[in-house]
PDB file of N, CA and C in Angstrom:
ATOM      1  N   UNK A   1      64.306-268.962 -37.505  1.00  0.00           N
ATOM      2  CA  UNK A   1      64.040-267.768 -36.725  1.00  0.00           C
ATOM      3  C   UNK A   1      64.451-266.546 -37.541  1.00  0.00           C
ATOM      4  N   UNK A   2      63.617-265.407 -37.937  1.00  0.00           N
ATOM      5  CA  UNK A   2      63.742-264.346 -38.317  1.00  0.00           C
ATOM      6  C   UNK A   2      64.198-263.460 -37.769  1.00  0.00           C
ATOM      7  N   UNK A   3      65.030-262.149 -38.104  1.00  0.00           N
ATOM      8  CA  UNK A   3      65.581-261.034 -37.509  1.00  0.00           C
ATOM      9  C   UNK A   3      65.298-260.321 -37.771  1.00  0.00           C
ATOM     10  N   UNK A   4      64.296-260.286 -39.183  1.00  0.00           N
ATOM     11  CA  UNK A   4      63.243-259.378 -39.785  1.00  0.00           C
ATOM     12  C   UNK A   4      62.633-258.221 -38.386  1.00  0.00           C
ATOM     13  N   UNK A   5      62.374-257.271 -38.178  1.00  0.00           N
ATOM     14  CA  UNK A   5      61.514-256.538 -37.272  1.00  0.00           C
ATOM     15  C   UNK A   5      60.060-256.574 -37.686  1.00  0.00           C
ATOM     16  N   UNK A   6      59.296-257.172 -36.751  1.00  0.00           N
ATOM     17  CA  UNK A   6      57.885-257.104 -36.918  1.00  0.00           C
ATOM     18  C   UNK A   6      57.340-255.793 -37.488  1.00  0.00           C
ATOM     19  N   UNK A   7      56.439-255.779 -38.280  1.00  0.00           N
ATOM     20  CA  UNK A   7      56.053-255.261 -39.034  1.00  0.00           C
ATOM     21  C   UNK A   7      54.831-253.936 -37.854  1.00  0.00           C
ATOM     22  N   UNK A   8      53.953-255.199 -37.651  1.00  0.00           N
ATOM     23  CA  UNK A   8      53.000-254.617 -36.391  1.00  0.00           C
ATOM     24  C   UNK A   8      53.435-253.856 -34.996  1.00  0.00           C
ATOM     25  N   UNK A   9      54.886-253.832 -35.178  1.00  0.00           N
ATOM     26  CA  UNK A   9      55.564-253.518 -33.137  1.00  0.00           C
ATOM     27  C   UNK A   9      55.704-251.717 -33.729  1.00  0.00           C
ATOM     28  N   UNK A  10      55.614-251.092 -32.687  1.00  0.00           N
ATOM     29  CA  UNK A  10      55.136-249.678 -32.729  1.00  0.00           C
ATOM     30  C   UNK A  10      57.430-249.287 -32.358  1.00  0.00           C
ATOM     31  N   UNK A  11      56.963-248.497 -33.602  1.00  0.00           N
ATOM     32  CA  UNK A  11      58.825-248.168 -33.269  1.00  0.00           C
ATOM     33  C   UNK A  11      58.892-247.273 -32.015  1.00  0.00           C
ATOM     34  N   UNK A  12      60.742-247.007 -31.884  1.00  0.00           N
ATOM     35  CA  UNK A  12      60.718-246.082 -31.170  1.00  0.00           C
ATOM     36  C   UNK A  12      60.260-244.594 -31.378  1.00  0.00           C
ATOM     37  N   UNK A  13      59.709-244.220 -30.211  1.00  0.00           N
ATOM     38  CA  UNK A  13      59.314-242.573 -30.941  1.00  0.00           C
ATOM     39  C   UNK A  13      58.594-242.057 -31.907  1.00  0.00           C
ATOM     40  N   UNK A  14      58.191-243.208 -32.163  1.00  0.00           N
ATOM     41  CA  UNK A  14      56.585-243.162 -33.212  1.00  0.00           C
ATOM     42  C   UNK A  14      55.854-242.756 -32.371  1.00  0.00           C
ATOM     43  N   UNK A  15      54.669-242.256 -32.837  1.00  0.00           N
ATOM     44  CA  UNK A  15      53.322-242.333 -32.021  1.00  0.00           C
ATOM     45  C   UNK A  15      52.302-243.396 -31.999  1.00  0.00           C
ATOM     46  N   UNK A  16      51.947-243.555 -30.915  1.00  0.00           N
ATOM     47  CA  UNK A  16      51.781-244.894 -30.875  1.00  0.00           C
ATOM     48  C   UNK A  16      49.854-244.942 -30.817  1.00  0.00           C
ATOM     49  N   UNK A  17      49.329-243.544 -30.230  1.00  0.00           N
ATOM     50  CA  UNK A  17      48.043-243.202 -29.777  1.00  0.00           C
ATOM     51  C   UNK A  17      47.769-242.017 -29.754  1.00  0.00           C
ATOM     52  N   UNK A  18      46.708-241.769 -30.198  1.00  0.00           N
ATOM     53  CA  UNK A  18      46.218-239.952 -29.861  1.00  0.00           C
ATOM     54  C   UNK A  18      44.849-240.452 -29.239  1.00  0.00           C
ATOM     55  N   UNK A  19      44.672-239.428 -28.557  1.00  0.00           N
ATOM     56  CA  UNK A  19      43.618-240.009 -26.982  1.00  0.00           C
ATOM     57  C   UNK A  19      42.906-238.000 -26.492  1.00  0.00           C
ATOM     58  N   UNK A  20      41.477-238.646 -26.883  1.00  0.00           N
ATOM     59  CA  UNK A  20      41.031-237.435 -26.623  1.00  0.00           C
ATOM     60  C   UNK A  20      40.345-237.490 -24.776  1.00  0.00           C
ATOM     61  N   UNK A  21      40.293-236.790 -24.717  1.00  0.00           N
ATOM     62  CA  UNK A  21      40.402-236.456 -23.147  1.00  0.00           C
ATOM     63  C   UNK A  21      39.156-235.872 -22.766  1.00  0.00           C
ATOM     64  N   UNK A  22      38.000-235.875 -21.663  1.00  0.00           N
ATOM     65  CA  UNK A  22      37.188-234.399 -21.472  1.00  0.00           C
ATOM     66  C   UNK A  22      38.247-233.883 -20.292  1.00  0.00           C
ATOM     67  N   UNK A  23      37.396-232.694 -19.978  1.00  0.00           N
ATOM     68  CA  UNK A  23      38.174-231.946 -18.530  1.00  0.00           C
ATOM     69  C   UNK A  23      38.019-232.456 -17.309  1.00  0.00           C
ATOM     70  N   UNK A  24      37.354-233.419 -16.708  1.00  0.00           N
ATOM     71  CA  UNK A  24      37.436-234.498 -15.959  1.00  0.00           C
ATOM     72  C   UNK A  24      39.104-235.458 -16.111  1.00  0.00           C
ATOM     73  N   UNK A  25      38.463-236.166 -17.554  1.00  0.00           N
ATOM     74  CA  UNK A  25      39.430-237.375 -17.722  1.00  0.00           C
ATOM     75  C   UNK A  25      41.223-236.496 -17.728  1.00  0.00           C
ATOM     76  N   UNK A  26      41.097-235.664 -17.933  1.00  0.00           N
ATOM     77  CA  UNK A  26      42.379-234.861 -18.233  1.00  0.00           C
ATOM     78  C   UNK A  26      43.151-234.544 -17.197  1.00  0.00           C
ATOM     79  N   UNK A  27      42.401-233.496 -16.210  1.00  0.00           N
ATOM     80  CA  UNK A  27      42.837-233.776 -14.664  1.00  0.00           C
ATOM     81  C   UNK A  27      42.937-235.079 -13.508  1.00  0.00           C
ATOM     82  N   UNK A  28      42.037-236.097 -14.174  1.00  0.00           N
ATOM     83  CA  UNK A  28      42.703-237.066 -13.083  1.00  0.00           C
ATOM     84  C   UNK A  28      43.842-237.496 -13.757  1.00  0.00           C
ATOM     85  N   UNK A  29      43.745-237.158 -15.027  1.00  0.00           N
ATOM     86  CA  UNK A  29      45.138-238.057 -16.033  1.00  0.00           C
ATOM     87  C   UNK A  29      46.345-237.399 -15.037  1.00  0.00           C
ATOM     88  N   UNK A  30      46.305-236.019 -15.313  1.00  0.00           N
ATOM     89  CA  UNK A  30      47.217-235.393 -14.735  1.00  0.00           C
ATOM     90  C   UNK A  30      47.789-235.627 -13.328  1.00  0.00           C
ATOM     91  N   UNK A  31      46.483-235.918 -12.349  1.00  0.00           N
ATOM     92  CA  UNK A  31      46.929-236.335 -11.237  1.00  0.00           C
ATOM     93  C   UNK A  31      47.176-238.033 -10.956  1.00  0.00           C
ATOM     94  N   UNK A  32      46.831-238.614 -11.403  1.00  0.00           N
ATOM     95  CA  UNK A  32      47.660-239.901 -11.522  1.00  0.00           C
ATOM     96  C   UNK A  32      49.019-239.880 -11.663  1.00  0.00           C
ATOM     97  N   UNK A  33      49.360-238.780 -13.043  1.00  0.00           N
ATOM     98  CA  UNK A  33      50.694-238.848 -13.089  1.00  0.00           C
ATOM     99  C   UNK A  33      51.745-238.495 -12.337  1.00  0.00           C
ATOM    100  N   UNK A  34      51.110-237.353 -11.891  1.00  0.00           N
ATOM    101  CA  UNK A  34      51.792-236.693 -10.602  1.00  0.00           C
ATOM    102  C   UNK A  34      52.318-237.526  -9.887  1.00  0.00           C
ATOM    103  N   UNK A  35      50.865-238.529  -8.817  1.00  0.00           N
ATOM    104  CA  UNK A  35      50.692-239.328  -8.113  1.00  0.00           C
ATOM    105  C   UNK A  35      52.442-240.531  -8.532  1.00  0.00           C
ATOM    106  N   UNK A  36      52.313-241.008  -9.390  1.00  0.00           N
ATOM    107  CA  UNK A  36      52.926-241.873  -9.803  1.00  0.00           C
ATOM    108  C   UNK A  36      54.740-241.328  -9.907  1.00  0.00           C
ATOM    109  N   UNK A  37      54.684-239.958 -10.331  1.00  0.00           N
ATOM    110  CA  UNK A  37      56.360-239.697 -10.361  1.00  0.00           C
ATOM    111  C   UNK A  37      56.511-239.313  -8.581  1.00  0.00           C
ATOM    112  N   UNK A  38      55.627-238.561  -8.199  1.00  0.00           N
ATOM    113  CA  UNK A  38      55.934-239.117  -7.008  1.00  0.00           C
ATOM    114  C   UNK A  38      56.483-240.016  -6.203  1.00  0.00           C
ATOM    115  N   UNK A  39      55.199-241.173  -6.318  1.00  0.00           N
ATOM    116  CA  UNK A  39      55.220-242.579  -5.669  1.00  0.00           C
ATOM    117  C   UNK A  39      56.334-243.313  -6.216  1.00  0.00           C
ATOM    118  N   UNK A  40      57.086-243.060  -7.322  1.00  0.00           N
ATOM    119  CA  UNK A  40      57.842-243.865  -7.964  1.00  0.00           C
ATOM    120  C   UNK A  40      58.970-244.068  -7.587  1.00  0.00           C
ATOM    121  N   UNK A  41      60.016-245.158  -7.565  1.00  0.00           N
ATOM    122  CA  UNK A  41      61.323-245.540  -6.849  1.00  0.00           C
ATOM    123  C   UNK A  41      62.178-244.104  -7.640  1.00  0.00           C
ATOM    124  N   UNK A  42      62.874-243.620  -6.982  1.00  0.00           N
ATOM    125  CA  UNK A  42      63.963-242.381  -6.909  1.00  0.00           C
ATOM    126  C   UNK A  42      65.248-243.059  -8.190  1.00  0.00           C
ATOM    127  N   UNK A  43      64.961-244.568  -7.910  1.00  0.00           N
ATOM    128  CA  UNK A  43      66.354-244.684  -8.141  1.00  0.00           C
ATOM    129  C   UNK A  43      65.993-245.438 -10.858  1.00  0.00           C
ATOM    130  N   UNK A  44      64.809-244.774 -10.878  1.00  0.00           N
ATOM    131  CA  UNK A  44      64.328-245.187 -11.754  1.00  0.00           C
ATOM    132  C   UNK A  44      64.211-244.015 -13.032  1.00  0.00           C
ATOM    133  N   UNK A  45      65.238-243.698 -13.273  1.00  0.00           N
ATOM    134  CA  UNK A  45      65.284-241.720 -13.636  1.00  0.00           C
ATOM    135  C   UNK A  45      64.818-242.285 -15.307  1.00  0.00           C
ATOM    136  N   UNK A  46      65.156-243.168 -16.112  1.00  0.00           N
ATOM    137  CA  UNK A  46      64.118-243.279 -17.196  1.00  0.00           C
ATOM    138  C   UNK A  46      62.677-243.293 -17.286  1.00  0.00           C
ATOM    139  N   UNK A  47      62.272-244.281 -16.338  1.00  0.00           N
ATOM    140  CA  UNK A  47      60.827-243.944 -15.652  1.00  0.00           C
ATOM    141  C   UNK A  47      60.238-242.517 -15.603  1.00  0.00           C
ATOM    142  N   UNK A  48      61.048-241.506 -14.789  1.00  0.00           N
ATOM    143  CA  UNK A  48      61.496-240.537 -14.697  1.00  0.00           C
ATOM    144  C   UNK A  48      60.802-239.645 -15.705  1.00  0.00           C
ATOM    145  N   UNK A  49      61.746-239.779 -16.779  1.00  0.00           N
ATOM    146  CA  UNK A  49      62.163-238.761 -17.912  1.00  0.00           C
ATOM    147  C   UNK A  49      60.656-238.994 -18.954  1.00  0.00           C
ATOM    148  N   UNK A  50      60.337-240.731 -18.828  1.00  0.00           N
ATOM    149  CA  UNK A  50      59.008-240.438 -19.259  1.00  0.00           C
ATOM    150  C   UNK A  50      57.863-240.044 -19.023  1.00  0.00           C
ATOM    151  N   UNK A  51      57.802-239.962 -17.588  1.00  0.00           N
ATOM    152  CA  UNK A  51      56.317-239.443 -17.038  1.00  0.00           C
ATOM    153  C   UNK A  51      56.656-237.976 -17.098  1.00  0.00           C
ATOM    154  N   UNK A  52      57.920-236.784 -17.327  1.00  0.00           N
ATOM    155  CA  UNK A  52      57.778-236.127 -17.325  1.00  0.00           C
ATOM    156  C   UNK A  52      57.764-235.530 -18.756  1.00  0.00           C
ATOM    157  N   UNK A  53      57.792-236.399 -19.882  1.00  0.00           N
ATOM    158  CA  UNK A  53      57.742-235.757 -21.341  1.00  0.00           C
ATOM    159  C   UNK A  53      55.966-236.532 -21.275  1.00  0.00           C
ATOM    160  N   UNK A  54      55.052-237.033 -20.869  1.00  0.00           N
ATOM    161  CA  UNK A  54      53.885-237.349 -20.880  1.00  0.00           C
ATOM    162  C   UNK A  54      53.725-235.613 -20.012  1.00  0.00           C
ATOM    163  N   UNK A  55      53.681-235.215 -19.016  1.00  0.00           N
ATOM    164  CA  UNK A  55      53.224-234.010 -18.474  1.00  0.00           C
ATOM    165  C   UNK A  55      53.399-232.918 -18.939  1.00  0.00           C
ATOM    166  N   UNK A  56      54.732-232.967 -19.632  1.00  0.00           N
ATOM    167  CA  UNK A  56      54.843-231.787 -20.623  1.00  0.00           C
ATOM    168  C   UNK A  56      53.908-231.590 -22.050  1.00  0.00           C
ATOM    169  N   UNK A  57      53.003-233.120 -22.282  1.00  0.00           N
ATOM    170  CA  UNK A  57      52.252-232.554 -23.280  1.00  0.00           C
ATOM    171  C   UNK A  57      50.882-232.459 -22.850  1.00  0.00           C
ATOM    172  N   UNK A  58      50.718-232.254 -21.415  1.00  0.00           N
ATOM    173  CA  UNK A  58      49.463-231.631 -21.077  1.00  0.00           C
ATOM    174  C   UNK A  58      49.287-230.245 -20.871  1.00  0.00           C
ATOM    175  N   UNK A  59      48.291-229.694 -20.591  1.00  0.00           N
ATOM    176  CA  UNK A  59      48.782-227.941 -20.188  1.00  0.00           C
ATOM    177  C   UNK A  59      48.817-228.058 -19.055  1.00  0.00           C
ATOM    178  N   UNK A  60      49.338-226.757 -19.050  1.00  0.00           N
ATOM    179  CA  UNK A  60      50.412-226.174 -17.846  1.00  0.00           C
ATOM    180  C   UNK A  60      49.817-226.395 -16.261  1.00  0.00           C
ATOM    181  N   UNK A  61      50.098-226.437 -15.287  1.00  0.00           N
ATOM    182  CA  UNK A  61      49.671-226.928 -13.745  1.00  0.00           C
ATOM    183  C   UNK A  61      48.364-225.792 -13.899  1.00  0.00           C
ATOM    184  N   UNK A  62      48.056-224.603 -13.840  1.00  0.00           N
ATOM    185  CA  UNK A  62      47.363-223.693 -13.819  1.00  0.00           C
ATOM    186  C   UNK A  62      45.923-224.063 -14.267  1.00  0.00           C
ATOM    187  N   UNK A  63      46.223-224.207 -15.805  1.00  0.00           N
ATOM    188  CA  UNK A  63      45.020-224.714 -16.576  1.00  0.00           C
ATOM    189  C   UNK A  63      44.211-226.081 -16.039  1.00  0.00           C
ATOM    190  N   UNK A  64      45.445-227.182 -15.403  1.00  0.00           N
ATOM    191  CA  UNK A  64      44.672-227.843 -14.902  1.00  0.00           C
ATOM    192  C   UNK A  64      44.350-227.709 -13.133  1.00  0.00           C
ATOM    193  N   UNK A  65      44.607-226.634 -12.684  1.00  0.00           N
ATOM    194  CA  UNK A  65      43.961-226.189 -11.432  1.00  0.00           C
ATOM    195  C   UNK A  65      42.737-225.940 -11.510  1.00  0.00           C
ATOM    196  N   UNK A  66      42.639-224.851 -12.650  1.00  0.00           N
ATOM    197  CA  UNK A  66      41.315-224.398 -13.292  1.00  0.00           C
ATOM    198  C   UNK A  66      40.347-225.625 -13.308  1.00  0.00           C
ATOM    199  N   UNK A  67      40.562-226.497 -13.670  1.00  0.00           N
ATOM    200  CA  UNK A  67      39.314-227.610 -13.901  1.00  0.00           C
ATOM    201  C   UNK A  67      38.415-228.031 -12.550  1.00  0.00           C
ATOM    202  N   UNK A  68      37.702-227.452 -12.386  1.00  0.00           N
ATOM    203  CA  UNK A  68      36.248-227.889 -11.264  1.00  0.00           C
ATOM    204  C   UNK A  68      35.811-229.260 -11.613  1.00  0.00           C
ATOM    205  N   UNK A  69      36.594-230.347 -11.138  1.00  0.00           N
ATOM    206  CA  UNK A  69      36.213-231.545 -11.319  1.00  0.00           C
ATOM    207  C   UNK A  69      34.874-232.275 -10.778  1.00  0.00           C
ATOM    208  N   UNK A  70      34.467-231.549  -9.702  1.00  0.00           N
ATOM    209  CA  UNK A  70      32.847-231.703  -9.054  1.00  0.00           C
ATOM    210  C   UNK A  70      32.031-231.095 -10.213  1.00  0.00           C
ATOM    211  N   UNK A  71      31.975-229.944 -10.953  1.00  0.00           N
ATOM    212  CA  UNK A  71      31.173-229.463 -11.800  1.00  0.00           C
ATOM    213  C   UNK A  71      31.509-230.277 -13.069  1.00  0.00           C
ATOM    214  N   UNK A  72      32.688-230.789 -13.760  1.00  0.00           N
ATOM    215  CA  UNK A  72      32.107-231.582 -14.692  1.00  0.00           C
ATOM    216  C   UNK A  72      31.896-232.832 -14.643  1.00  0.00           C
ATOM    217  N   UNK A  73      32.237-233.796 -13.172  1.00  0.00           N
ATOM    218  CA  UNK A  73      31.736-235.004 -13.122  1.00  0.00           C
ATOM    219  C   UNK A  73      29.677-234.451 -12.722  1.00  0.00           C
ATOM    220  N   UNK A  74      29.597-233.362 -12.450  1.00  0.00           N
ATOM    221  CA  UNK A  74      28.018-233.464 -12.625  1.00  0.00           C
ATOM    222  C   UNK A  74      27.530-232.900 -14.373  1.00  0.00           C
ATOM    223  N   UNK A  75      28.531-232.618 -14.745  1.00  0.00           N
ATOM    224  CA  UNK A  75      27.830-232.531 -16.189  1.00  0.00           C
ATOM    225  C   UNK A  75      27.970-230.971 -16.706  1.00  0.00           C
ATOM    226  N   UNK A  76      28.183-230.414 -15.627  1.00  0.00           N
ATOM    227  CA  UNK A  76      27.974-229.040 -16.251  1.00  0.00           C
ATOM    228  C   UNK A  76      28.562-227.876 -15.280  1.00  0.00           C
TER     229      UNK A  76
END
């Protein structure tokens, strides 16, 4: 048995994905997440701390108010 660290396992605090988004996919992203720190057990504050450094690298609540999600799920 090896103690070697896999070569392929994504470290800590690496980046692991860059993920392009349209203005649709972006706002439900956003509201899922919401949805989820919400819905999420109180008593889970790492959980926590990551859904809120994921929201901090979206823009700001405003910008995604702005998004008319009926106008770009029709395209335009």
């Amino acid at each position: 048995m090896s103690l070697e660290p896999d070569p392929d396992l994504i470290a800590p605090n690496e980046i692991a994905y860059r993920l392009e988004l349209t203005p649709a996919q972006l706002k439900i992203t956003h509201a899922a997440l919401k949805s989820y720190l919400d819905d999420f057990g109180h008593h889970e504050p790492d959980v926590h701390r990551v859904i809120h450094e994921l929201l901090d690298k979206l823009p700001d609540e405003h910008s995604i108010r702005a998004i008319d999600l009926n106008r770009e799920l029709r395209g335009g």
